[in-house]
N, C-alpha and C. Protein backbone atom coordinates (compact mmCIF):
# COMPACT_ATOMS: atom_id res chain seq x y z
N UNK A 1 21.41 -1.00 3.23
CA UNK A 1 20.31 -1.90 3.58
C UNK A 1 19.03 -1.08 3.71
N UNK A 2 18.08 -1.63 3.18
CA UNK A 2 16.32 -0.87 3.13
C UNK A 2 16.15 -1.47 4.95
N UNK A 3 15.59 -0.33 4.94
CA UNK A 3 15.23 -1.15 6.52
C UNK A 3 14.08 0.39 7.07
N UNK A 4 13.05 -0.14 7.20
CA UNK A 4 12.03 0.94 7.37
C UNK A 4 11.12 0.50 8.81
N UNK A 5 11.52 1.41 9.83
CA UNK A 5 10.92 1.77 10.66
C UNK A 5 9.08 1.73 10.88
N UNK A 6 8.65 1.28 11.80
CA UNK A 6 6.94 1.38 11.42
C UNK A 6 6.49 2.23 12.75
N UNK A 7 6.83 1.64 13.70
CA UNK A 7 6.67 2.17 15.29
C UNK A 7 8.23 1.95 16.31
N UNK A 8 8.22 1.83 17.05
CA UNK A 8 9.24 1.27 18.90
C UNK A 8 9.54 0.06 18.42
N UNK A 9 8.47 -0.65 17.84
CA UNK A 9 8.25 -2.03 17.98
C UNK A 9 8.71 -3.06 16.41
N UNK A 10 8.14 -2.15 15.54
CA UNK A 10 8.35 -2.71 14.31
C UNK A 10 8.82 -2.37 13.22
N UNK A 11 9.59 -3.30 12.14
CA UNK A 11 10.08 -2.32 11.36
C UNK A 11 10.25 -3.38 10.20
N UNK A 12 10.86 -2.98 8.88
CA UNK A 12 10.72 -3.69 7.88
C UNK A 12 11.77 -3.74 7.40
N UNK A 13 12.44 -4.82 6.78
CA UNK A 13 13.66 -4.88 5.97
C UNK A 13 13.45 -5.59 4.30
N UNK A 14 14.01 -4.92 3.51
CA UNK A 14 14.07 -5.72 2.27
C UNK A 14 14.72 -7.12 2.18
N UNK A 15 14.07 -8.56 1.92
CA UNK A 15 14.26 -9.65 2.19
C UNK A 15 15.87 -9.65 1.10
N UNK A 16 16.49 -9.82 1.89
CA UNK A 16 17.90 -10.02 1.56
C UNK A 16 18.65 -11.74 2.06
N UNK A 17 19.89 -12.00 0.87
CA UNK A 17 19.82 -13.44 1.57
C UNK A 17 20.62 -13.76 2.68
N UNK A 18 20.60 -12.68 3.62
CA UNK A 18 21.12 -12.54 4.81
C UNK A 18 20.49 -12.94 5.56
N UNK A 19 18.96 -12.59 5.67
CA UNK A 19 17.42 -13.40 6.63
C UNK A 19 17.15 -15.18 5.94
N UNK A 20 18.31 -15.12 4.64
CA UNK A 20 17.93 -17.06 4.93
C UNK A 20 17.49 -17.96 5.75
N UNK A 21 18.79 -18.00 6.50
CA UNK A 21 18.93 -18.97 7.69
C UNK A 21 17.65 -18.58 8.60
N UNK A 22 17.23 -17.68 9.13
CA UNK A 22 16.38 -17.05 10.13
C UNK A 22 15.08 -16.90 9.29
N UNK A 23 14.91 -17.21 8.18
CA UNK A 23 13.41 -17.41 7.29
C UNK A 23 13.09 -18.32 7.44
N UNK A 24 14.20 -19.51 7.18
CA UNK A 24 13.85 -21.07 6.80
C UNK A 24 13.58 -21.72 8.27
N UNK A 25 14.37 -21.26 9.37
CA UNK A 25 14.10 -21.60 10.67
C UNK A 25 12.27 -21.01 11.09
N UNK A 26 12.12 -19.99 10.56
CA UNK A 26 10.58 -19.14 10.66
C UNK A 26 10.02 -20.18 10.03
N UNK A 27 9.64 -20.39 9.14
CA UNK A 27 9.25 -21.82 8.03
C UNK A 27 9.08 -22.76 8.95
N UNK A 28 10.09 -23.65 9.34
CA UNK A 28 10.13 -24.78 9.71
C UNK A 28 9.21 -24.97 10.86
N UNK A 29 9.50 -23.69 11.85
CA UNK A 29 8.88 -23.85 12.85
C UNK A 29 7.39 -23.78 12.99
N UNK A 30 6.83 -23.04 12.10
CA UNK A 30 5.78 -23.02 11.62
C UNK A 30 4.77 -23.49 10.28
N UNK A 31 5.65 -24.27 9.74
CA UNK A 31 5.29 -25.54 8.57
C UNK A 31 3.87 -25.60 8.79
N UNK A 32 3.38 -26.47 9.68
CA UNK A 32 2.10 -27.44 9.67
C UNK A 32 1.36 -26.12 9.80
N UNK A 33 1.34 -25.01 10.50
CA UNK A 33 0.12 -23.43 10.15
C UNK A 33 0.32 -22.86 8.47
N UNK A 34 1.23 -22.69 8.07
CA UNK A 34 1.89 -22.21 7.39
C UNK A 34 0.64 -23.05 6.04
N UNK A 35 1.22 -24.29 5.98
CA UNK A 35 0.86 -25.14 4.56
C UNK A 35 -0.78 -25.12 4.45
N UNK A 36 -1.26 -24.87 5.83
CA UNK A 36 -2.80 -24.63 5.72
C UNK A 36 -3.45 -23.77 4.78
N UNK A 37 -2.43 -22.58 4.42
CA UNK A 37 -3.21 -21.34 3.47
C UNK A 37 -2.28 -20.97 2.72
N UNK A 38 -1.00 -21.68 2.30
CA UNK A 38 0.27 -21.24 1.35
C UNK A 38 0.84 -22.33 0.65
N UNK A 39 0.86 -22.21 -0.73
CA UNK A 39 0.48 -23.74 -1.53
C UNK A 39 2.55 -23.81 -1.88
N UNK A 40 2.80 -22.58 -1.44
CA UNK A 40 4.55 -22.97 -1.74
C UNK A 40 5.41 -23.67 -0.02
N UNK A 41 4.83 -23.46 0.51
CA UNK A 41 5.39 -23.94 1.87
C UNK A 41 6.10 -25.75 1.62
N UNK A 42 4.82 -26.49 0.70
CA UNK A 42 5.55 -28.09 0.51
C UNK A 42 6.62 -28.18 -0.02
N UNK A 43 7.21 -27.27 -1.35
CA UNK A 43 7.83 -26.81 -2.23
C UNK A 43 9.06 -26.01 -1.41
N UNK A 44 9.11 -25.69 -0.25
CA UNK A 44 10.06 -24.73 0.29
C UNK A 44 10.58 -25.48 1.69
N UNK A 45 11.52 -26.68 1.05
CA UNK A 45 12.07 -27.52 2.66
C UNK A 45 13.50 -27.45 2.64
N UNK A 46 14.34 -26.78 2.12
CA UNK A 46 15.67 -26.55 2.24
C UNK A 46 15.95 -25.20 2.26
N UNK A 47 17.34 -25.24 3.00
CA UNK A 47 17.56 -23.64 3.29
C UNK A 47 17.88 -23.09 1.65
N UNK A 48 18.39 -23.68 0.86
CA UNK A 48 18.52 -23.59 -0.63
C UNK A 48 17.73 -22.94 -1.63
N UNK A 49 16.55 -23.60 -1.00
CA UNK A 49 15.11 -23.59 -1.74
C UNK A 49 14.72 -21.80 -1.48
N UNK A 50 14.94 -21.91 -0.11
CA UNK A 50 14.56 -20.23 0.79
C UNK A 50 15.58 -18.95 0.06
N UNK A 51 17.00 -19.97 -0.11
CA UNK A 51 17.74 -18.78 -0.98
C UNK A 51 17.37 -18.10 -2.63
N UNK A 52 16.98 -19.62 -3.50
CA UNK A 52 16.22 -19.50 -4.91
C UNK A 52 14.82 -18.49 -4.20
N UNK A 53 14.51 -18.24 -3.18
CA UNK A 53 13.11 -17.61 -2.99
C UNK A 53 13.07 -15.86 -3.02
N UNK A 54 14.52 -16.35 -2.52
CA UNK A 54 15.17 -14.36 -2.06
C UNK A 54 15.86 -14.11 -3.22
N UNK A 55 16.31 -15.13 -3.91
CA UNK A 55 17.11 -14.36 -5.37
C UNK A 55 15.97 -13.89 -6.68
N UNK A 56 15.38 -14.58 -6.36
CA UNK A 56 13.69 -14.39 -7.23
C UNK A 56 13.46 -12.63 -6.92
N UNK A 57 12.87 -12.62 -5.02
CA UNK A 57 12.20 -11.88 -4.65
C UNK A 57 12.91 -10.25 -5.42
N UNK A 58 14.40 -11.03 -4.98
CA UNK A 58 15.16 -9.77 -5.44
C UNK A 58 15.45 -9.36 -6.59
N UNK A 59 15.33 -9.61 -7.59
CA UNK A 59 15.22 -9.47 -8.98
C UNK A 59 14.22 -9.00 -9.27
N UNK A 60 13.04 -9.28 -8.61
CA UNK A 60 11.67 -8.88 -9.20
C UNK A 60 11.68 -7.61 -8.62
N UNK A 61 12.32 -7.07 -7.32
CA UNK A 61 12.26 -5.32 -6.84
C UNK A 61 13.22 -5.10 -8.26
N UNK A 62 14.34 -5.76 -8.36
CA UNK A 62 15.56 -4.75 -9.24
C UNK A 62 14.19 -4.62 -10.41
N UNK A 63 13.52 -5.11 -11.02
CA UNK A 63 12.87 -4.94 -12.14
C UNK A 63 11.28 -4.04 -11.55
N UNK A 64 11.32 -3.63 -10.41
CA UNK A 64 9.69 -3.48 -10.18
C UNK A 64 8.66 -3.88 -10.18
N UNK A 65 8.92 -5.34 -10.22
CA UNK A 65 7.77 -5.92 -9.88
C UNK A 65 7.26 -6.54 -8.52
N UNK A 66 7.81 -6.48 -7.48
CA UNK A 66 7.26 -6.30 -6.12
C UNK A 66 8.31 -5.85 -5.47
N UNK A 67 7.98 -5.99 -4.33
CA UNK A 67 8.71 -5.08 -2.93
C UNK A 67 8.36 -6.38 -2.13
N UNK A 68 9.02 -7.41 -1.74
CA UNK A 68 8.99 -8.29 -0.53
C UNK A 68 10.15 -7.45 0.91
N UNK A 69 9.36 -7.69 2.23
CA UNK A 69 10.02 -7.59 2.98
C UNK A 69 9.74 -8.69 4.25
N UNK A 70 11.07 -8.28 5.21
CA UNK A 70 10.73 -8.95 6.45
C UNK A 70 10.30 -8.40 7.45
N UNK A 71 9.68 -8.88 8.04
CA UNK A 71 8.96 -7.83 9.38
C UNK A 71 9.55 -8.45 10.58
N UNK A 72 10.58 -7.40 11.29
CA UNK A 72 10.91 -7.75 13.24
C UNK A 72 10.47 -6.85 13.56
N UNK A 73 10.14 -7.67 14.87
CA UNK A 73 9.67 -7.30 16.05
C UNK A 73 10.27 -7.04 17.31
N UNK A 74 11.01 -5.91 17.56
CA UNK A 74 12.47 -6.14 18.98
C UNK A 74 13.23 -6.45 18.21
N UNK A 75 13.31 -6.38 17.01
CA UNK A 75 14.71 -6.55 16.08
C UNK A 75 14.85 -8.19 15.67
N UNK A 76 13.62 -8.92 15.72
CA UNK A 76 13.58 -10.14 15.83
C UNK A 76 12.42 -10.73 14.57
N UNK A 77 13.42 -11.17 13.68
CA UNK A 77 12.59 -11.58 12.39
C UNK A 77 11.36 -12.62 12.79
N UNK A 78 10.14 -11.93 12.30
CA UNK A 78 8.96 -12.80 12.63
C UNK A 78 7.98 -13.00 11.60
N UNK A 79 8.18 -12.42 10.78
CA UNK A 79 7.23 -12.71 9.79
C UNK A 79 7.78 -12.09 8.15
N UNK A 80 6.83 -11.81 7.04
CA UNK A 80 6.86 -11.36 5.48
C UNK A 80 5.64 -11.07 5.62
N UNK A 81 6.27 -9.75 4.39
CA UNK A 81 5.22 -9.34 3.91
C UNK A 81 5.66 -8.48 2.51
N UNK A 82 4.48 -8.62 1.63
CA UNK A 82 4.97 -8.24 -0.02
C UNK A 82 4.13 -7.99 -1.02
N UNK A 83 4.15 -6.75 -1.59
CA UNK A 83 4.07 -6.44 -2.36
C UNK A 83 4.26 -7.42 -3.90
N UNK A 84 3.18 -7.88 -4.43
CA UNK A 84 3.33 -8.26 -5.37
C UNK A 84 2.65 -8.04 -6.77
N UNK A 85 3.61 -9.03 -7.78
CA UNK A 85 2.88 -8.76 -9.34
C UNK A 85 2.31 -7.19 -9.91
N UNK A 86 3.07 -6.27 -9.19
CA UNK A 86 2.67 -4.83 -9.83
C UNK A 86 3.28 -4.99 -11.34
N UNK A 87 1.63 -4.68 -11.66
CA UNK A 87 1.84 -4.50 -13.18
C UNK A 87 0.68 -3.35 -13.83
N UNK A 88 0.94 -3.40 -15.24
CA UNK A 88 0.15 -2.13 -15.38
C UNK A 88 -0.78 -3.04 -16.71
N UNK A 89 -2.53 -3.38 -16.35
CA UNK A 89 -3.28 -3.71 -17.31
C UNK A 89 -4.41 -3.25 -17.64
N UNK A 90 -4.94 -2.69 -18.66
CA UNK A 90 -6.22 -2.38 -18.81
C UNK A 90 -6.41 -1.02 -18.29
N UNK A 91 -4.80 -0.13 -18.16
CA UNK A 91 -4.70 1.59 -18.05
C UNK A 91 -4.84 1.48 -16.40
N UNK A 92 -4.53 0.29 -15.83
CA UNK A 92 -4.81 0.10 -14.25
C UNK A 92 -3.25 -0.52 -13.86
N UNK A 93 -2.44 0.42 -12.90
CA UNK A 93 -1.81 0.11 -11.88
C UNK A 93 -1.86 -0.60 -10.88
N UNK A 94 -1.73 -2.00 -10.35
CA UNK A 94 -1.83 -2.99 -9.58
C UNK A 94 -0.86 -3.95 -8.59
N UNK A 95 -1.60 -3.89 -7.41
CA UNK A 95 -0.08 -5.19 -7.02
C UNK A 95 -1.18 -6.08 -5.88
N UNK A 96 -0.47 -7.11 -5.98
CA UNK A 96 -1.09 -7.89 -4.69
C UNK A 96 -0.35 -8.30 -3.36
N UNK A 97 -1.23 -8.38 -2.25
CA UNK A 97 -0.46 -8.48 -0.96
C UNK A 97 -0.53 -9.69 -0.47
N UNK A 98 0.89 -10.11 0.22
CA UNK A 98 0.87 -11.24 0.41
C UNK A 98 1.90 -11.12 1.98
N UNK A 99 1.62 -12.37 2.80
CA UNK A 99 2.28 -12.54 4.51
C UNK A 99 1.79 -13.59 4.75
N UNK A 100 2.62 -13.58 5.97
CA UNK A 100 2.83 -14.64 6.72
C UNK A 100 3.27 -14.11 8.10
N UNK A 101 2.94 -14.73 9.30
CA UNK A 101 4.00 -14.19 10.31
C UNK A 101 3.77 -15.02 11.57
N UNK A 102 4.91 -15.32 12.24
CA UNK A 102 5.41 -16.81 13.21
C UNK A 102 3.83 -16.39 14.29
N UNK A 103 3.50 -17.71 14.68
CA UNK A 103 1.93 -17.97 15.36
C UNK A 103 2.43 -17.47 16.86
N UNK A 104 3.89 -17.37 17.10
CA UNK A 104 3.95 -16.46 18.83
C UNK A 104 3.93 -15.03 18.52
N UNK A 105 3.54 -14.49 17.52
CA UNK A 105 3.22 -13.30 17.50
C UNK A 105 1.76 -12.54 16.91
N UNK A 106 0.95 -13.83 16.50
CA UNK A 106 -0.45 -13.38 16.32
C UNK A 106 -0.60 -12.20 17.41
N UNK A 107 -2.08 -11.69 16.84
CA UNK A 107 -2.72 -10.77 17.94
C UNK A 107 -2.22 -9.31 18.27
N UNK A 108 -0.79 -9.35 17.43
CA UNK A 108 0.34 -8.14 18.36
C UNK A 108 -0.09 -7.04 17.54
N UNK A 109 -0.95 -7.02 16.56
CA UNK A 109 -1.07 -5.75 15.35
C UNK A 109 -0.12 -5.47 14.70
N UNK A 110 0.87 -6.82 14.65
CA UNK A 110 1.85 -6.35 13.58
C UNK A 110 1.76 -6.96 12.41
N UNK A 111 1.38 -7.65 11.92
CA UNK A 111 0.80 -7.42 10.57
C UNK A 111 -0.10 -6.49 9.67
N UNK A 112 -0.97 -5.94 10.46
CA UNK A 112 -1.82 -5.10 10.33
C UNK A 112 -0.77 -3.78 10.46
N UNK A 113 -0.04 -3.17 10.98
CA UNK A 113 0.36 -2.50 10.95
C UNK A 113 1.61 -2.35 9.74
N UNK A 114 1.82 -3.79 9.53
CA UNK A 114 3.25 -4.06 8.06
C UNK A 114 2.52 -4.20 7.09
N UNK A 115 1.45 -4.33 6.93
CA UNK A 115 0.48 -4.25 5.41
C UNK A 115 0.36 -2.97 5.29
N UNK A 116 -0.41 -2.34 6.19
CA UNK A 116 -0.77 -0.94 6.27
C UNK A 116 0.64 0.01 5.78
N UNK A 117 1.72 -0.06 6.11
CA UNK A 117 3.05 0.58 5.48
C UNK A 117 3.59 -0.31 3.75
N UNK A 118 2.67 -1.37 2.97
CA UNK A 118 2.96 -1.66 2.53
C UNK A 118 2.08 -0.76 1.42
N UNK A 119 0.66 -0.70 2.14
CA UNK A 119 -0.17 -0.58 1.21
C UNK A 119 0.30 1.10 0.56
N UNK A 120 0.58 2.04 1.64
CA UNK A 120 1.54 3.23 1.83
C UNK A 120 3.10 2.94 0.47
N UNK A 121 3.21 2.06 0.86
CA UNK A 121 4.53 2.25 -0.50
C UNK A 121 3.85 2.46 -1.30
N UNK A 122 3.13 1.05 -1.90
CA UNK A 122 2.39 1.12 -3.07
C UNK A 122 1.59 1.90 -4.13
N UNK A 123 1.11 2.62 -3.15
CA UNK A 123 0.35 3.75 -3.63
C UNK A 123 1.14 5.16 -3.26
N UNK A 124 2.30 5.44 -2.61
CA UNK A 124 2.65 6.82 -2.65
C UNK A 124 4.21 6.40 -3.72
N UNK A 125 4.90 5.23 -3.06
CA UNK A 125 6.39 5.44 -3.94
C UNK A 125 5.78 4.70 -5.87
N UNK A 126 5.10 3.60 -5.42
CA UNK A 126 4.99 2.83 -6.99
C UNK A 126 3.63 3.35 -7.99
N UNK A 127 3.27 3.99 -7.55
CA UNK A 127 1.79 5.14 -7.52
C UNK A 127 0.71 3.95 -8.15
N UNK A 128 0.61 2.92 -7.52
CA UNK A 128 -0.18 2.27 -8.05
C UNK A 128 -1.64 2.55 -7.68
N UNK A 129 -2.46 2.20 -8.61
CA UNK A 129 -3.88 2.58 -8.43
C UNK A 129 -5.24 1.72 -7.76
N UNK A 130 -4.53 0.09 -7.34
CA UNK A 130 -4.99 -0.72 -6.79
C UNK A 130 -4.48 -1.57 -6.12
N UNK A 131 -4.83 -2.02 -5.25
CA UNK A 131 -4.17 -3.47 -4.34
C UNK A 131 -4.87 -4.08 -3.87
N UNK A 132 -4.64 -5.53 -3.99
CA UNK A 132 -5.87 -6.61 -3.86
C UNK A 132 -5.01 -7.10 -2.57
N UNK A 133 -6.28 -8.01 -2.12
CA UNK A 133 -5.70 -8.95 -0.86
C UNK A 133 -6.19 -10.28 -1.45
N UNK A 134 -5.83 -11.83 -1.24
CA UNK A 134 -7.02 -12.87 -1.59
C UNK A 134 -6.21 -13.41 -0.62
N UNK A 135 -7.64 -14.53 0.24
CA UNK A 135 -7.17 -14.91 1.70
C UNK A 135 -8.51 -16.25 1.39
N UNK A 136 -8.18 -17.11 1.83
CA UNK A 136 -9.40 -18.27 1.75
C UNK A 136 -10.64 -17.53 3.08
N UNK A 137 -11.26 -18.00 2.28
CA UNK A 137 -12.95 -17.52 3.41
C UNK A 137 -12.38 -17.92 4.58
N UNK A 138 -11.96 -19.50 4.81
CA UNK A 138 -11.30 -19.89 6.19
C UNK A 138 -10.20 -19.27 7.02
N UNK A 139 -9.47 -18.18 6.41
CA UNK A 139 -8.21 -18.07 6.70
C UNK A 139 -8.98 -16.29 7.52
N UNK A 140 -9.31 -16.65 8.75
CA UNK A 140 -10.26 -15.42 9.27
C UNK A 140 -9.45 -14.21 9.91
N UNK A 141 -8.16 -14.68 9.91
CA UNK A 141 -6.78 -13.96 10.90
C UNK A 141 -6.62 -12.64 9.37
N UNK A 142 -6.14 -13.30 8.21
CA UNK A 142 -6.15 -13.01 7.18
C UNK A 142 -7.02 -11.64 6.74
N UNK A 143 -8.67 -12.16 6.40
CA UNK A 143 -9.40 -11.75 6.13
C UNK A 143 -10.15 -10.71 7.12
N UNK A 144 -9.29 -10.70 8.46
CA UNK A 144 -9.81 -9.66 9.60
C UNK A 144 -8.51 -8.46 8.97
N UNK A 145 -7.46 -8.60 8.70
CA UNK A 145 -6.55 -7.95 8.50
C UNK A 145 -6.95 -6.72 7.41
N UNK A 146 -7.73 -7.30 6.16
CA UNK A 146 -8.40 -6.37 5.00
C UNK A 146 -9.24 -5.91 5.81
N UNK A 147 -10.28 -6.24 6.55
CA UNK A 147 -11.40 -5.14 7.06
C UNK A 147 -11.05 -4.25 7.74
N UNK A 148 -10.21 -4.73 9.04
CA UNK A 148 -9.82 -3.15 9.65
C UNK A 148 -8.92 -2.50 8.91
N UNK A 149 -8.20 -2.90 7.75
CA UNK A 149 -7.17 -1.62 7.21
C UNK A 149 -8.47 -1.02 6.32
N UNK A 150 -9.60 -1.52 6.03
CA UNK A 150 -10.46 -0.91 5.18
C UNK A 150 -10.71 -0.75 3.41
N UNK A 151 -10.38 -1.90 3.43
CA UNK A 151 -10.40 -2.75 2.23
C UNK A 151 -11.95 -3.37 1.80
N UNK A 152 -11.86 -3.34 0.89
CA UNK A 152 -13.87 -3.41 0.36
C UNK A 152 -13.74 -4.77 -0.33
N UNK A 153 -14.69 -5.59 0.34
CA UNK A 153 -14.77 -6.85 0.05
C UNK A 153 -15.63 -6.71 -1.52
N UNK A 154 -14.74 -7.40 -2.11
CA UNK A 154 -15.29 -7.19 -3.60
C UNK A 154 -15.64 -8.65 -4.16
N UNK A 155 -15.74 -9.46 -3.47
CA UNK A 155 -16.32 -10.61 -4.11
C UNK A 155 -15.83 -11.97 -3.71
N UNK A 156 -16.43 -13.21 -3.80
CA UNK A 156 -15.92 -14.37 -3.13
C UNK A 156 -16.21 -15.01 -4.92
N UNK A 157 -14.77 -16.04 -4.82
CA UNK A 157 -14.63 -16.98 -5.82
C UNK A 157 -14.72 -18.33 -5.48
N UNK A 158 -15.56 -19.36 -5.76
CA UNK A 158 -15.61 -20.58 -5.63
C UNK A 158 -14.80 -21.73 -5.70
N UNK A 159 -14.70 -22.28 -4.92
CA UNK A 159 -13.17 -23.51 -5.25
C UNK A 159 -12.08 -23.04 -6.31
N UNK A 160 -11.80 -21.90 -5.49
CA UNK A 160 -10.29 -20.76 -6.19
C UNK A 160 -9.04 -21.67 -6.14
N UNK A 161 -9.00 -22.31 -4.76
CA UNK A 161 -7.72 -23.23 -4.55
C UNK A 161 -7.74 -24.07 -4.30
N UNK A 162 -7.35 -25.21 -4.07
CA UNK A 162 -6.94 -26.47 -3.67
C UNK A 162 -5.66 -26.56 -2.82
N UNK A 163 -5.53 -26.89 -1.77
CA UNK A 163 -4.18 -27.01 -0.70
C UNK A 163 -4.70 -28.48 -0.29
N UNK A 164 -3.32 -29.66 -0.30
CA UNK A 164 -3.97 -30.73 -0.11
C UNK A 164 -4.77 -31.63 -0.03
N UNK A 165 -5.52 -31.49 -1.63
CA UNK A 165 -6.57 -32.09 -1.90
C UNK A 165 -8.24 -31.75 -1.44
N UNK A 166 -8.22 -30.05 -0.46
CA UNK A 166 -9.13 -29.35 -0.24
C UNK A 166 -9.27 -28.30 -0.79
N UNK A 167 -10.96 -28.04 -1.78
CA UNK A 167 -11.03 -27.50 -2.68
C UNK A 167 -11.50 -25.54 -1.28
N UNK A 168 -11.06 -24.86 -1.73
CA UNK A 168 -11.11 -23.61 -0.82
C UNK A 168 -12.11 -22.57 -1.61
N UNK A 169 -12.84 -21.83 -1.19
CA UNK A 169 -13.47 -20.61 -1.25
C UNK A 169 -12.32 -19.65 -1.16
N UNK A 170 -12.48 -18.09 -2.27
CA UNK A 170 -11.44 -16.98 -2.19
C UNK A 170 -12.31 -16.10 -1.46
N UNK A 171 -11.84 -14.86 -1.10
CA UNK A 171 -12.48 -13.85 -1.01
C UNK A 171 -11.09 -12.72 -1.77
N UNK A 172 -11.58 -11.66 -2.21
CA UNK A 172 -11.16 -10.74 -2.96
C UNK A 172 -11.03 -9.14 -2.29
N UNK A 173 -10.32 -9.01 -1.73
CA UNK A 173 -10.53 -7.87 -1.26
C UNK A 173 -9.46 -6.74 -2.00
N UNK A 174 -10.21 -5.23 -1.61
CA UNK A 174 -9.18 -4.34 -2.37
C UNK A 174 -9.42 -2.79 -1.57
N UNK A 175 -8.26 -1.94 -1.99
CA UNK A 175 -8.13 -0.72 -1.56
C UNK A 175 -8.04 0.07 -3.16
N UNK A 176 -8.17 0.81 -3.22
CA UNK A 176 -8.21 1.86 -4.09
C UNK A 176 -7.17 3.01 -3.79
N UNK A 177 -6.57 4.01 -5.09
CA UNK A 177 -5.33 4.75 -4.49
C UNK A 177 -6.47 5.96 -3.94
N UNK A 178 -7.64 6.62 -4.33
CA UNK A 178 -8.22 7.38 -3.97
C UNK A 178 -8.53 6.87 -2.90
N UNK A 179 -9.37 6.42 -2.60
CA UNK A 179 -9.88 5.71 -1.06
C UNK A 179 -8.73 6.07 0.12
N UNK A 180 -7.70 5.54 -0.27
CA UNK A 180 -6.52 5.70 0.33
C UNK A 180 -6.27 7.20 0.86
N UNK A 181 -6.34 7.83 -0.33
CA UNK A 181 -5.91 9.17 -0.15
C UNK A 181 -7.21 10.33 0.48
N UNK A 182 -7.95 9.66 0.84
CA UNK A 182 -9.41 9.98 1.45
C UNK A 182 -8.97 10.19 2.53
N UNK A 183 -8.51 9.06 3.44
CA UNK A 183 -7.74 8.70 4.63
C UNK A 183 -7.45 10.14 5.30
């Protein structure tokens, strides 16, 4: 089992379909926050649905194309977070980041601290040369998360999404592998 240590407090596991049951319960309980800024949440209401999610996730590591994990807290599954769509275009190495994590644990710096070890894979194990964040202008929990890891706001896109018939503002944020390695 992948299972990576961050601090006392936190640590990461490769989403396996062992965290099903304890994903879809994470989900449920947090649905109505959740569907506000994640257009698969309507699409994801059976524990079934959560398993097709982890057999995906996991195929796409066996092939390299992301790294999804789960993030506990006290050994207590609370959130995702993932590495995605690494691909190689235009002589550029890339992946994008993506989370979620249960609303009784806002505030704790653990997301910020499970991106920050993500962004660390990415660029030391998959040597990628970029990683984007995109978070709706509204989604400010989100978009606080890229500034303090130090991510350079590279641009806002205009009615990027639609979630329930509300057209959303993007913002674009990114790290660089140099930048990184500045650090």
């Amino acid at each position: 089992m992948f299972k990576l240590k961050i601090d006392k407090e936190v640590h990461l596991e490769l989403t396996h379909f062992y965290h099903a049951k304890d994903t879809f319960i994470l989900v449920e309980r947090n649905r109505e926050l959740f569907r506000t800024w994640l257009d698969w949440v309507d699409t994801s209401t059976t524990i079934e649905d959560t398993k097709e999610f982890i057999n995906h996730e996991m195929q796409n590591y066996a092939n390299n194309k992301s790294i999804n994990c789960m993030i506990f807290y006290n050994n207590k599954l609370v959130g995702n977070v993932a590495l995605l769509g690494m691909q190689k275009g235009y002589g550029i190495k890339r992946g994008k980041l993506g989370y979620w994590l249960d609303v009784e644990f806002h505030g704790k710096g653990i997301m910020q601290k499970s991106v920050k070890k993500m962004i660390e894979i990415g660029f030391e194990y998959y040597d990628l040369d970029k990683i984007t964040l995109r978070c709706s202008v509204e989604n400010r929990r989100s978009c606080n998360v890229a500034k303090k890891l130090g991510f350079t706001h590279e641009g806002r896109l205009k009615n990027e999404i639609a979630l329930h018939g509300i057209k959303m503002d993007v913002d674009i944020y990114a790290v660089l592998r140099d930048e990184y390695l500045q650090e």
